[in-house]
C-alpha atoms as a PDB file:
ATOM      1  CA  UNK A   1     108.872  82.416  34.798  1.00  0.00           C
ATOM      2  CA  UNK A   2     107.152  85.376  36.414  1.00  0.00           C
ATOM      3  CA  UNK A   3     104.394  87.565  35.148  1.00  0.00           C
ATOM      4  CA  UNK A   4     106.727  90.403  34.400  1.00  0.00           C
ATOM      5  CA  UNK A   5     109.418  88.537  32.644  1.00  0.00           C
ATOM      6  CA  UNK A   6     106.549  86.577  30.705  1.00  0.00           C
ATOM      7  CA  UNK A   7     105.204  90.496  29.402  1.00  0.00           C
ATOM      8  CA  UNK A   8     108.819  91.715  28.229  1.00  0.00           C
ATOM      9  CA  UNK A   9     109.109  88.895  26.290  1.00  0.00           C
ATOM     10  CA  UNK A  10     105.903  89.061  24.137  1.00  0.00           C
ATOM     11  CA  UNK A  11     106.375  92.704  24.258  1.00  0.00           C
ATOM     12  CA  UNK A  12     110.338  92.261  22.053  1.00  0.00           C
ATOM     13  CA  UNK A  13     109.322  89.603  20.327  1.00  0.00           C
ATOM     14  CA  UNK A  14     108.896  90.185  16.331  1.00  0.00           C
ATOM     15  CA  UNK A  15     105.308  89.726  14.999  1.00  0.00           C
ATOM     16  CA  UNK A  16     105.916  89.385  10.999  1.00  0.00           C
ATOM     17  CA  UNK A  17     102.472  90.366  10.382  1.00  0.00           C
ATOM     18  CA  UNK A  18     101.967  93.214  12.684  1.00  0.00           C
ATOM     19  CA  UNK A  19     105.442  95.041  12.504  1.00  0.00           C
ATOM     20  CA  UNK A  20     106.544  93.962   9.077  1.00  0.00           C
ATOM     21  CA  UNK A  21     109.773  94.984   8.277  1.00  0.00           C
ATOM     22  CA  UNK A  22     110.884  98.512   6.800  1.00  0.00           C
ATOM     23  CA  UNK A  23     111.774  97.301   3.181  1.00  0.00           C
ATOM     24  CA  UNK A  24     109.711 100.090   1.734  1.00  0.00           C
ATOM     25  CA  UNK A  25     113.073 102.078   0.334  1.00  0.00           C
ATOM     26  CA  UNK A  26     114.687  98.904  -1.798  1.00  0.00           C
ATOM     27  CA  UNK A  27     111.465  96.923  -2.367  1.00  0.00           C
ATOM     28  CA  UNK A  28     112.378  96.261  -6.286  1.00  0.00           C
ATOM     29  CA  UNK A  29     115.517  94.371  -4.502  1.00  0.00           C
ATOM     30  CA  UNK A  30     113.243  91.899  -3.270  1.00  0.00           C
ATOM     31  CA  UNK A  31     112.072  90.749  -7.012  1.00  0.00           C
ATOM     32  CA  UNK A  32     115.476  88.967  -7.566  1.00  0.00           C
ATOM     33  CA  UNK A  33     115.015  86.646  -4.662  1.00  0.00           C
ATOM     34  CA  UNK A  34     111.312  86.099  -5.148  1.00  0.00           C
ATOM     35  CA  UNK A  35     111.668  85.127  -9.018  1.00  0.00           C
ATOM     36  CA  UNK A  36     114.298  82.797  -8.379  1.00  0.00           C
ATOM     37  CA  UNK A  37     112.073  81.144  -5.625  1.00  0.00           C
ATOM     38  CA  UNK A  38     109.646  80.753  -7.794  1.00  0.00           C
ATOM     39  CA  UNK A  39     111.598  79.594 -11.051  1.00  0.00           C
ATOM     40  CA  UNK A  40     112.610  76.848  -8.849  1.00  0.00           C
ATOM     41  CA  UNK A  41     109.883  75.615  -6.961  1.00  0.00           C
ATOM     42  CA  UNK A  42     108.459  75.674 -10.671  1.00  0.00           C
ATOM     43  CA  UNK A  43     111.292  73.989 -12.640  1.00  0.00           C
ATOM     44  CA  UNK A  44     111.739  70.989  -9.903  1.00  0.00           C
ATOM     45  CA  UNK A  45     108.627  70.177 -10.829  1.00  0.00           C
ATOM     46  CA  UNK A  46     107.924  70.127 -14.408  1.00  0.00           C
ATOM     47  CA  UNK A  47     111.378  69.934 -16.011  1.00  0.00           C
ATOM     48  CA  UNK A  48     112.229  66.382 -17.368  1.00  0.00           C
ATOM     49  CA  UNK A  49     116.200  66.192 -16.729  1.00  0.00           C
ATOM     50  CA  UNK A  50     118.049  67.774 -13.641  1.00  0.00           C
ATOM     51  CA  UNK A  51     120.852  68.041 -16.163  1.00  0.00           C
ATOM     52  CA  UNK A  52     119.064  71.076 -17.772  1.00  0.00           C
ATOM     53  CA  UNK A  53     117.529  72.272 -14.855  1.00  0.00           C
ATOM     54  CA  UNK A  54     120.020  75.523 -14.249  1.00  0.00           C
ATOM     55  CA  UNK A  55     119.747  77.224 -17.174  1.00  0.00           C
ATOM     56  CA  UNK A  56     115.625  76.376 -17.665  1.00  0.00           C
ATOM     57  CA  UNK A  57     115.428  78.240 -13.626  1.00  0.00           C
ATOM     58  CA  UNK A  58     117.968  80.859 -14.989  1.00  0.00           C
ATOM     59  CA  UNK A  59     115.632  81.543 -18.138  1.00  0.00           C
ATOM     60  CA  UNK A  60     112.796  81.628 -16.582  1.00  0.00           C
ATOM     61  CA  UNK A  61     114.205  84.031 -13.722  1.00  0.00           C
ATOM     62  CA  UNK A  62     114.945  86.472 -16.676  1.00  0.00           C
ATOM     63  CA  UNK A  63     111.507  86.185 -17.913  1.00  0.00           C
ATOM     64  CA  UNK A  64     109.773  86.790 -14.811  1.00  0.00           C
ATOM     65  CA  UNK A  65     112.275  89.821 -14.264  1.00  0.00           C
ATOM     66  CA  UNK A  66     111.931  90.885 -18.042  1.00  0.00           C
ATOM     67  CA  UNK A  67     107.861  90.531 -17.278  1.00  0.00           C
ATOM     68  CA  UNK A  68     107.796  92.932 -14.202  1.00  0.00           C
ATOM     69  CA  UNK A  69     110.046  95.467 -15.600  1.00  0.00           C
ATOM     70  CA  UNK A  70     107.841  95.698 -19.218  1.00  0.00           C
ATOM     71  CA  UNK A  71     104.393  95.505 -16.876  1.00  0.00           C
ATOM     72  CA  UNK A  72     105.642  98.413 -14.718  1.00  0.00           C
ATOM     73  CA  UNK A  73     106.697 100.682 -17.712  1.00  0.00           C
ATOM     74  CA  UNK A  74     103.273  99.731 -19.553  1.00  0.00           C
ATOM     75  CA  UNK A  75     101.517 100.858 -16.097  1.00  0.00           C
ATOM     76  CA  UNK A  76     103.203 104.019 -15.988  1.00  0.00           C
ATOM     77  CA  UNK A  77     102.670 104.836 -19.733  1.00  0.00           C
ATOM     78  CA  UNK A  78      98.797 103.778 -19.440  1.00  0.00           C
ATOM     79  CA  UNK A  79      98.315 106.252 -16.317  1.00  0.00           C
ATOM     80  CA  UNK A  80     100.464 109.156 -17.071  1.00  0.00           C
ATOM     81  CA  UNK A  81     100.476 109.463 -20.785  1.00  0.00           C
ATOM     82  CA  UNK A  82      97.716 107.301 -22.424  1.00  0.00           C
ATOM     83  CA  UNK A  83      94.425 108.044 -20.250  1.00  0.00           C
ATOM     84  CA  UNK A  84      95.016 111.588 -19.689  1.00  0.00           C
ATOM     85  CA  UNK A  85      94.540 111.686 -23.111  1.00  0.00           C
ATOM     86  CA  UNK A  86      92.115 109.825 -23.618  1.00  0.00           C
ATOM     87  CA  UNK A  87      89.821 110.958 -20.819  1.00  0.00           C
ATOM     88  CA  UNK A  88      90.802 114.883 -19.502  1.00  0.00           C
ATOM     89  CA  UNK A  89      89.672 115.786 -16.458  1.00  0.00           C
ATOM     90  CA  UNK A  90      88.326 119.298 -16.694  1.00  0.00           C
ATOM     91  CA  UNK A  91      88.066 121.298 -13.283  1.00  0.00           C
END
């Protein structure tokens, strides 16, 4: 493998950490995936029978989902509504 050769390919290849990827436009897509992952990797673990292990990764999915949604909306109340109120900035 020449030099040259050698250089193009390090220079195409995809560095996850250094050009991540442009997700920045349907990032709240990504919670789906990432709560199921996690519901599962969870639920293999601690639940006792496989037979109910669907629906205990499918609840807990929702909650996860359910948990991000109501922090989000709490966050947005706190910093728009609830501490201008509380503290007004006076210029």
């Amino acid at each position: 493998m020449t030099s040259s050769s050698l250089m193009l390919g390090l220079t195409l290849s995809y560095r996850p950490f250094l050009d991540p990827i442009n997700a920045y436009d349907a990032w709240y897509l990504l919670l789906l995936p990432l709560a199921l992952g996690i519901s599962l990797a969870y639920k293999a673990v601690r639940v006792k029978s496989m037979a109910d292990f669907p629906r205990h990764v499918i609840v807990m999915t929702m909650q996860i989902i359910i948990a991000m949604i109501s922090l989000g909306v709490a966050s947005f109340v706190l910093i728009e509504y609830l501490l201008p109120a509380l503290l007004p900035m006076k210029m």
